[in-house]
C-alpha atoms as a PDB file:
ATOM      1  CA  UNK A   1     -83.796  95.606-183.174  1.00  0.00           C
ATOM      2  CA  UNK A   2     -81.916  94.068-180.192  1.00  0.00           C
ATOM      3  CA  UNK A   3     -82.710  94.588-176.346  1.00  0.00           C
ATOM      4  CA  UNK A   4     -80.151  97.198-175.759  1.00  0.00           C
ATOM      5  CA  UNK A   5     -81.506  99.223-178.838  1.00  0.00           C
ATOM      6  CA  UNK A   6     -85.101  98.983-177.153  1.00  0.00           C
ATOM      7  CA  UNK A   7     -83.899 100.051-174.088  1.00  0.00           C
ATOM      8  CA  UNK A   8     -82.646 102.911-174.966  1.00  0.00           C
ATOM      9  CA  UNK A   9     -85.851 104.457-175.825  1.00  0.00           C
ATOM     10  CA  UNK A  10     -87.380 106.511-173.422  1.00  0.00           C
ATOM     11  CA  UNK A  11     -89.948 104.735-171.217  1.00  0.00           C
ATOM     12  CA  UNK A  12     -89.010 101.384-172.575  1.00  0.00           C
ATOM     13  CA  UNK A  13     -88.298  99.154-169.511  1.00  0.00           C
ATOM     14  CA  UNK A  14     -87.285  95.050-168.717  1.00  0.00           C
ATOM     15  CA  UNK A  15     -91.094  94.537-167.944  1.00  0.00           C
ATOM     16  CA  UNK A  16     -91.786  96.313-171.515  1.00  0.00           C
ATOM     17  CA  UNK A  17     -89.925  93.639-173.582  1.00  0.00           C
ATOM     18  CA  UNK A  18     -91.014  90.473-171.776  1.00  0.00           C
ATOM     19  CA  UNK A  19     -94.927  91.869-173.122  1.00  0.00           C
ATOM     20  CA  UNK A  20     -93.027  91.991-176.589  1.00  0.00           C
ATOM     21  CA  UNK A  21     -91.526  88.741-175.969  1.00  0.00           C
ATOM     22  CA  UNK A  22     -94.392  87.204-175.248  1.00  0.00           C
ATOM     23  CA  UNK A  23     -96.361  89.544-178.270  1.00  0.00           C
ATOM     24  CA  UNK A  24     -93.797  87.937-180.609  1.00  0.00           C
ATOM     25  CA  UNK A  25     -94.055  84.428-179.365  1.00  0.00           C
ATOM     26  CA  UNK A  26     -89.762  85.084-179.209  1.00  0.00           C
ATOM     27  CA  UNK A  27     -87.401  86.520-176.738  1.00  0.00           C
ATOM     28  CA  UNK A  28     -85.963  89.329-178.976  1.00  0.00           C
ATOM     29  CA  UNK A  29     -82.093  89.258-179.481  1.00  0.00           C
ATOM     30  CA  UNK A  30     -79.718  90.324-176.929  1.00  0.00           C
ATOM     31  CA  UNK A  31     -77.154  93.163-178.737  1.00  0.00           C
ATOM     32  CA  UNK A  32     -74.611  90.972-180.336  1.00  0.00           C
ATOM     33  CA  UNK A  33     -71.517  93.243-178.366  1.00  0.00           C
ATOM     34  CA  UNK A  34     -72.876  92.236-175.134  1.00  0.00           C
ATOM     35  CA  UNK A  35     -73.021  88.410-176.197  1.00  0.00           C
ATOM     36  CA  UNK A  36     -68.805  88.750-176.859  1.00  0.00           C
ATOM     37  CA  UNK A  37     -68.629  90.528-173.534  1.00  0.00           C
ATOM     38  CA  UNK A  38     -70.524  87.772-171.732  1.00  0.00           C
ATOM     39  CA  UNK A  39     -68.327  85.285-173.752  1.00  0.00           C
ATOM     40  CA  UNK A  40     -65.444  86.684-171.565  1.00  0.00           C
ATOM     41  CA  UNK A  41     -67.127  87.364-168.569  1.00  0.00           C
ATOM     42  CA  UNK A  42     -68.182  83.717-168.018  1.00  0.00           C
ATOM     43  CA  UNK A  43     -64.427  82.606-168.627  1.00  0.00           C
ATOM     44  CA  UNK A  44     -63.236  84.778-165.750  1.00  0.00           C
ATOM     45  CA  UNK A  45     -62.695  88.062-167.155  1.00  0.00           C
ATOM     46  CA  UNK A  46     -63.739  91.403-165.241  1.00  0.00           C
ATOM     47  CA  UNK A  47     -65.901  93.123-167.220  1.00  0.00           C
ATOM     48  CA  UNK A  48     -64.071  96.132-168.192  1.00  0.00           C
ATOM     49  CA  UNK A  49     -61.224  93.914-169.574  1.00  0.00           C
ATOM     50  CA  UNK A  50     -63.902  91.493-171.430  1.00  0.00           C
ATOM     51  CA  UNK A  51     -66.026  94.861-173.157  1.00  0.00           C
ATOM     52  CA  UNK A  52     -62.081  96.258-174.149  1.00  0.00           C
ATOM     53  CA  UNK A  53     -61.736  93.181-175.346  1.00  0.00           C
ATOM     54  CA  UNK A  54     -64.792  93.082-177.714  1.00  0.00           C
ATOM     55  CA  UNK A  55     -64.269  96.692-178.745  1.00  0.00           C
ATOM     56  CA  UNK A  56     -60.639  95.678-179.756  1.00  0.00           C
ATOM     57  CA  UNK A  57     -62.336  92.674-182.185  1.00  0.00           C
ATOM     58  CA  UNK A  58     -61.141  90.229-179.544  1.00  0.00           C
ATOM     59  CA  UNK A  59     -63.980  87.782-179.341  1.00  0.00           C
ATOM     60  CA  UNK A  60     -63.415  84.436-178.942  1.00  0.00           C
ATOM     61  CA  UNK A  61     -60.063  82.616-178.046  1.00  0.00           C
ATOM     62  CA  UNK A  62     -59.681  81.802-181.595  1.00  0.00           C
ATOM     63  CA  UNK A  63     -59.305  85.611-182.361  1.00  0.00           C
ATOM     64  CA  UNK A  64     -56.188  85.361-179.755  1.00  0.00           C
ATOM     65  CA  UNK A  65     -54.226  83.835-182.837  1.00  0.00           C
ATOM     66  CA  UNK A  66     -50.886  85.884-184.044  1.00  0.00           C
ATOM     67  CA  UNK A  67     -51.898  88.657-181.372  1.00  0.00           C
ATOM     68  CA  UNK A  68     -48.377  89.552-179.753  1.00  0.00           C
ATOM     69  CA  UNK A  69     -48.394  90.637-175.905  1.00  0.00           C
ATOM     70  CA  UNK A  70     -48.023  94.445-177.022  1.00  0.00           C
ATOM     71  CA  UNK A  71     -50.709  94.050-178.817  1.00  0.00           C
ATOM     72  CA  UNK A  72     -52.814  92.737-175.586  1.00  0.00           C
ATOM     73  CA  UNK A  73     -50.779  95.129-173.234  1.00  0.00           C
ATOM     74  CA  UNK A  74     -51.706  97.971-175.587  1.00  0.00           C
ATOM     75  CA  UNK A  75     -55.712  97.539-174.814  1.00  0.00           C
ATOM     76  CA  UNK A  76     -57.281  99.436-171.575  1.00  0.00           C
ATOM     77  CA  UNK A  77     -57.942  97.394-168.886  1.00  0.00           C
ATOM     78  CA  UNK A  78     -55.796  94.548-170.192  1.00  0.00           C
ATOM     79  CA  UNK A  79     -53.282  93.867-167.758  1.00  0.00           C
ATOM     80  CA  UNK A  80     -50.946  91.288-166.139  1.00  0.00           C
ATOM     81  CA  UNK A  81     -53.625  89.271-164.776  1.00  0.00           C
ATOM     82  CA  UNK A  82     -55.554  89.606-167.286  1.00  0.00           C
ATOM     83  CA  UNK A  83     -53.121  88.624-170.095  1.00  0.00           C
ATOM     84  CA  UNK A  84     -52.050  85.205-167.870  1.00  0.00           C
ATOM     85  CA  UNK A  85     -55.928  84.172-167.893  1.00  0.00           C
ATOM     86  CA  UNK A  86     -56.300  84.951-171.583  1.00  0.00           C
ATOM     87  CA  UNK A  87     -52.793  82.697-172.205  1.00  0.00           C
ATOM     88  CA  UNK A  88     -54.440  79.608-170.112  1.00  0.00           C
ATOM     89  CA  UNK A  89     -57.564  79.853-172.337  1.00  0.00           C
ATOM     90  CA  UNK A  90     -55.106  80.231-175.601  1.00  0.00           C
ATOM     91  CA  UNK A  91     -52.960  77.188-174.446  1.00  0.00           C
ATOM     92  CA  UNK A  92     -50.055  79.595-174.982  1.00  0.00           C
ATOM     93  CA  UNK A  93     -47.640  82.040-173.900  1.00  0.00           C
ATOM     94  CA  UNK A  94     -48.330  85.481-176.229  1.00  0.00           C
ATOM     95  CA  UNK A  95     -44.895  86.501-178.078  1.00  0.00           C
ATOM     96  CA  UNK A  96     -43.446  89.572-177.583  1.00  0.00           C
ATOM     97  CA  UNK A  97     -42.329  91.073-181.033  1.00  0.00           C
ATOM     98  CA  UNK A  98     -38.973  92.446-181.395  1.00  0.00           C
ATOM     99  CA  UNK A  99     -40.158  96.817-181.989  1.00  0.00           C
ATOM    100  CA  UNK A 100     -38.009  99.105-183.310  1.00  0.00           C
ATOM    101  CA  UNK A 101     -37.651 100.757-180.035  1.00  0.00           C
ATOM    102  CA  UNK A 102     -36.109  97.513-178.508  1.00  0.00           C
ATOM    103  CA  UNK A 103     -33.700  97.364-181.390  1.00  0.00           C
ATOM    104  CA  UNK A 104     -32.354 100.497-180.242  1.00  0.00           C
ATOM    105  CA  UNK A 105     -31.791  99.375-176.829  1.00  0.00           C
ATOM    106  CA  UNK A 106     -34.699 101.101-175.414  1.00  0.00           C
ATOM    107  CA  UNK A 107     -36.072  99.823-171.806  1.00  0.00           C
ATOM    108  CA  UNK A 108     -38.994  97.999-172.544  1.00  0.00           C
ATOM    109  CA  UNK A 109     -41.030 100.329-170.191  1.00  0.00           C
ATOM    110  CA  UNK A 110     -40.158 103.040-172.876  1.00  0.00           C
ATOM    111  CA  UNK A 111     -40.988 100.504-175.391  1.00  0.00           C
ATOM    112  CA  UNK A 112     -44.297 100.043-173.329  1.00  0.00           C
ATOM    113  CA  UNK A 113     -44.971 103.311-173.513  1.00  0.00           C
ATOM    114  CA  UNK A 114     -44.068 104.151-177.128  1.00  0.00           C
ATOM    115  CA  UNK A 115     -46.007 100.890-178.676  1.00  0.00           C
ATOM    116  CA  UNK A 116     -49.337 102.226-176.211  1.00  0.00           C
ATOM    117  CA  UNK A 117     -49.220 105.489-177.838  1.00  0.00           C
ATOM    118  CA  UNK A 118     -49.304 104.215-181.377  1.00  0.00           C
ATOM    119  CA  UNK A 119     -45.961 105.414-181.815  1.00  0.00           C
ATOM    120  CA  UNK A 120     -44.468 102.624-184.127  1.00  0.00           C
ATOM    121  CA  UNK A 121     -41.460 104.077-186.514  1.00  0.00           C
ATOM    122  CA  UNK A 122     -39.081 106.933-186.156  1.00  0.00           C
ATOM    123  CA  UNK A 123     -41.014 109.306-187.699  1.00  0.00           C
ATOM    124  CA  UNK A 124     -43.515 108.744-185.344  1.00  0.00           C
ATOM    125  CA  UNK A 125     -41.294 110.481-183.028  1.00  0.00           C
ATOM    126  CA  UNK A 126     -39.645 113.209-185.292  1.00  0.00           C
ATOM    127  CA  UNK A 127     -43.150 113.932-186.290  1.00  0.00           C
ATOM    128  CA  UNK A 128     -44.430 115.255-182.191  1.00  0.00           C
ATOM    129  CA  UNK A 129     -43.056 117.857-180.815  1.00  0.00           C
ATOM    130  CA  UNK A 130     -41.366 117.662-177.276  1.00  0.00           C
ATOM    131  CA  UNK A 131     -44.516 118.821-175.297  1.00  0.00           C
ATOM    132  CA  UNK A 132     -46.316 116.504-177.123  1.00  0.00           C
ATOM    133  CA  UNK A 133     -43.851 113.679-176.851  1.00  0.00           C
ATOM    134  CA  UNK A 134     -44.124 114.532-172.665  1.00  0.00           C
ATOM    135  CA  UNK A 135     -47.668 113.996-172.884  1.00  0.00           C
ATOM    136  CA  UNK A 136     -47.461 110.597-173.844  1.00  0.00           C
ATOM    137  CA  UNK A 137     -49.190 108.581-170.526  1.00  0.00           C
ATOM    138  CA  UNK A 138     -45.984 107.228-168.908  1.00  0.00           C
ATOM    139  CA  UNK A 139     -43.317 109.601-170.233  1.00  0.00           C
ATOM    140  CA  UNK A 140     -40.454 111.120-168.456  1.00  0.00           C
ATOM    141  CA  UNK A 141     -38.410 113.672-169.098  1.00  0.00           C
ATOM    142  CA  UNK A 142     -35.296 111.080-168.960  1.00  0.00           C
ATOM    143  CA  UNK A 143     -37.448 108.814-170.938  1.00  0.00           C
ATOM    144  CA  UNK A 144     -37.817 111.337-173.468  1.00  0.00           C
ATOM    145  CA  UNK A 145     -33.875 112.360-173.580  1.00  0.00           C
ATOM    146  CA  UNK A 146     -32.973 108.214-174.499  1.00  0.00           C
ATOM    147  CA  UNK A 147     -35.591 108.226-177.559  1.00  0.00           C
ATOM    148  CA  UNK A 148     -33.749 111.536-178.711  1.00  0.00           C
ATOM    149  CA  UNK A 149     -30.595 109.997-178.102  1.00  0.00           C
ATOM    150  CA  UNK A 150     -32.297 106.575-180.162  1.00  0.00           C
ATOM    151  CA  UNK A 151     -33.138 109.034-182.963  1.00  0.00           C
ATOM    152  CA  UNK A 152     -30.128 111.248-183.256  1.00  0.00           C
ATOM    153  CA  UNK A 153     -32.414 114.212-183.287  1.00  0.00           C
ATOM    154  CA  UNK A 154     -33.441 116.566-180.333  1.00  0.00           C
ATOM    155  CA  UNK A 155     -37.785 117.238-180.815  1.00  0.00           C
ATOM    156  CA  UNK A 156     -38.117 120.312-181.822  1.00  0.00           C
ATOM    157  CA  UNK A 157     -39.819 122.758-178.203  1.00  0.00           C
ATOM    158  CA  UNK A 158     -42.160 125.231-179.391  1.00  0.00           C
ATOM    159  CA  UNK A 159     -41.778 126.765-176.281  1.00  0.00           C
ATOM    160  CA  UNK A 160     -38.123 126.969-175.885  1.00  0.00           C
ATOM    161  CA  UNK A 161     -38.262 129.000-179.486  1.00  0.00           C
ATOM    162  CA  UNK A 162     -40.883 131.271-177.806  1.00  0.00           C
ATOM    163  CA  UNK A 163     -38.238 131.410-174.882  1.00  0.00           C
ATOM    164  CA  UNK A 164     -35.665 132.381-177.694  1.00  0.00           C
ATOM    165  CA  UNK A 165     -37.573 134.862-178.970  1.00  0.00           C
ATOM    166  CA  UNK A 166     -37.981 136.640-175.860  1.00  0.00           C
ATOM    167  CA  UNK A 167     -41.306 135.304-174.183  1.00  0.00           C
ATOM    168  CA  UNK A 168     -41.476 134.246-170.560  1.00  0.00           C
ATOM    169  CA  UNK A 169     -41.577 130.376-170.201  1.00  0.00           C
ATOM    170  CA  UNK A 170     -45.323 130.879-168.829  1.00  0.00           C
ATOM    171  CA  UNK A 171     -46.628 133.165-171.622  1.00  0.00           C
ATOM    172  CA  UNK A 172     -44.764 130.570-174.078  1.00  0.00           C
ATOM    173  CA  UNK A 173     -46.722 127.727-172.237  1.00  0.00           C
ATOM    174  CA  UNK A 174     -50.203 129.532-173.029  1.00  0.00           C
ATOM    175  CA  UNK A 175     -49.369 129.939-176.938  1.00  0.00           C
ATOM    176  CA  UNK A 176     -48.365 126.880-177.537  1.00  0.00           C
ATOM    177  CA  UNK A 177     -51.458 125.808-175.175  1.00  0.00           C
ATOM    178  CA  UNK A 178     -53.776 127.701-177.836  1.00  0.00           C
ATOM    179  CA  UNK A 179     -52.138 126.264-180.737  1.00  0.00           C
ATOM    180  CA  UNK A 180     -49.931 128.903-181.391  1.00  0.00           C
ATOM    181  CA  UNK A 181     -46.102 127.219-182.027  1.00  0.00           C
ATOM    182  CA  UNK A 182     -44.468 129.786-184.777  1.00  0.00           C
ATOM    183  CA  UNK A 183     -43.991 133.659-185.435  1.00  0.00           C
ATOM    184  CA  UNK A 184     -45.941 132.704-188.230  1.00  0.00           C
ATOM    185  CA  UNK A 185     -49.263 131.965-186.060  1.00  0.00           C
ATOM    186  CA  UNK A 186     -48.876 134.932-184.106  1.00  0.00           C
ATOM    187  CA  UNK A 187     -48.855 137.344-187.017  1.00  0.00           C
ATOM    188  CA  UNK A 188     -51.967 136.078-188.512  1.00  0.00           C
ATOM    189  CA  UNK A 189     -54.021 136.732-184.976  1.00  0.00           C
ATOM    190  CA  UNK A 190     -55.077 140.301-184.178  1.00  0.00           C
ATOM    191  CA  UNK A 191     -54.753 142.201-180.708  1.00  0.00           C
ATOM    192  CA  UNK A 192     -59.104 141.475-180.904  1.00  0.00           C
ATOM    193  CA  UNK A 193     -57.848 137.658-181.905  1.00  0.00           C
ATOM    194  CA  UNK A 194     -55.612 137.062-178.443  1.00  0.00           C
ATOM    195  CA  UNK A 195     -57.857 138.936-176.565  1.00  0.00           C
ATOM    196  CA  UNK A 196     -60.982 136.500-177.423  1.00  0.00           C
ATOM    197  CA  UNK A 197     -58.620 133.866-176.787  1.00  0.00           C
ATOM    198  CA  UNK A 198     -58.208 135.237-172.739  1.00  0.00           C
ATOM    199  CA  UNK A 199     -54.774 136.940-173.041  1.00  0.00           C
ATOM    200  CA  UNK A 200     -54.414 139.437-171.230  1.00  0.00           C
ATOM    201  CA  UNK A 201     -53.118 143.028-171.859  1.00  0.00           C
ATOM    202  CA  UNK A 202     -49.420 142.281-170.635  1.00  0.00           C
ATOM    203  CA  UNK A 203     -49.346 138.960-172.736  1.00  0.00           C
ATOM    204  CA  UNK A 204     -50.510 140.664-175.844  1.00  0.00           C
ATOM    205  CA  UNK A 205     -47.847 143.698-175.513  1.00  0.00           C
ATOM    206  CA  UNK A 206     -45.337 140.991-175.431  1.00  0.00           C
ATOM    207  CA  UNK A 207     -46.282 139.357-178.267  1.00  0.00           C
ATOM    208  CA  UNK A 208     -46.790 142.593-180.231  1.00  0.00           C
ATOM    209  CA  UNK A 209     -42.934 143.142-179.112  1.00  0.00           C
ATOM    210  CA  UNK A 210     -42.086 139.739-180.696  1.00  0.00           C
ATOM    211  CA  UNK A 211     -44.120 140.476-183.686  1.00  0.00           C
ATOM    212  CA  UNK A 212     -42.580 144.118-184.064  1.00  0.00           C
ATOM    213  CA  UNK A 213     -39.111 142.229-183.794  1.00  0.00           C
ATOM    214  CA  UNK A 214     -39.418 139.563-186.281  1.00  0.00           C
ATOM    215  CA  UNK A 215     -40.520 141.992-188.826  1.00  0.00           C
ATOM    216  CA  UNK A 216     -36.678 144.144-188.506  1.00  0.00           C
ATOM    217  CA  UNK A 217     -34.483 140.251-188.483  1.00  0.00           C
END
């Protein structure tokens, strides 16, 4: 076991492990995670950037090798001064790789935001929906209208086709909020169903309307 392992048991203190230290005749071994954040720390790094850092198998300055600046950008606490300290210790400037989402002209600040996400190919995008794409951290509504434009494809709006169907933009909001996109979803729940899930009697008439009037198109 390491320190941080003994520590974490209840009633196990610093004073506790020097007795074992000295019982052993060895310090015991610090956790091997804190060792790469300490390997950061004492080069300059705050903390929180130097434990991302470790989580994100970023160890040593050798592991810095082929890592592009999305890559670093990408990883929480990692920013701008950050990412100049860790190209002084790499002897290096980090590339920046040429995305998809700069091919097509994008900003880079979409690009930014896109490449944070995780959101690497086109499908990617056609794969979200629009309220999912506008939960993205750093999206915009105009942000969101250039990657349609990038894609040639509008996302498809669960709650506009609630909207369509008849629904009030707020009751459309709270199905989609409980996972309900489609006609299809709202037939399978019972009157009992929405009501456990805190609609209230207006909401569910509403959707019994919709339901009544998909079954007659």
């Amino acid at each position: 076991m390491h320190r941080g392992e003994l520590l974490a048991i209840p009633g196990i203190g610093v004073l506790t492990l020097q007795l074992l230290d000295r019982l052993l005749g060895a310090p015991i071994p610090e956790d091997p995670a804190e060792r790469h954040v300490a390997y950061w720390t004492e080069r300059g790094l705050p903390p929180g950037a130097s434990r991302s850092l470790q989580e994100a198998g970023i160890r040593t300055v050798e592991d810095l090798q082929e890592r592009s600046r999305e890559v670093l950008e990408s990883i929480p606490s990692v920013g701008v001064v950050v990412i100049a300290r860790l190209e002084e210790l790499a002897g290096r400037l980090f590339p920046r790789r040429i995305s998809v989402w700069a091919a097509k002209g994008l900003p880079r600040r979409i690009d930014n935001v896109l490449t944070k996400a995780g959101v690497h190919r086109e499908s990617d995008v056609l794969a979200m929906t629009r309220e999912q794409a506008l939960a993205l951290e750093g999206m915009s509504g105009s942000a969101l209208g250039l990657i349609e434009s990038a894609v040639g494809q509008t996302l498809r709006s669960p709650i506009n086709d609630w909207v369509a169907r008849g629904i009030t933009m707020k009751l459309g909001r709270r199905l989609v909020g409980a996972e309900i996109e489609s006609l299809r979803d709202l037939r399978e729940l019972s009157i009992g169903d929405l009501r456990g899930l805190g609609f209230d009697w207006t909401e569910i008439a509403h959707c019994e309307t919709v339901k009544e009037k998909g079954r007659l198109t």
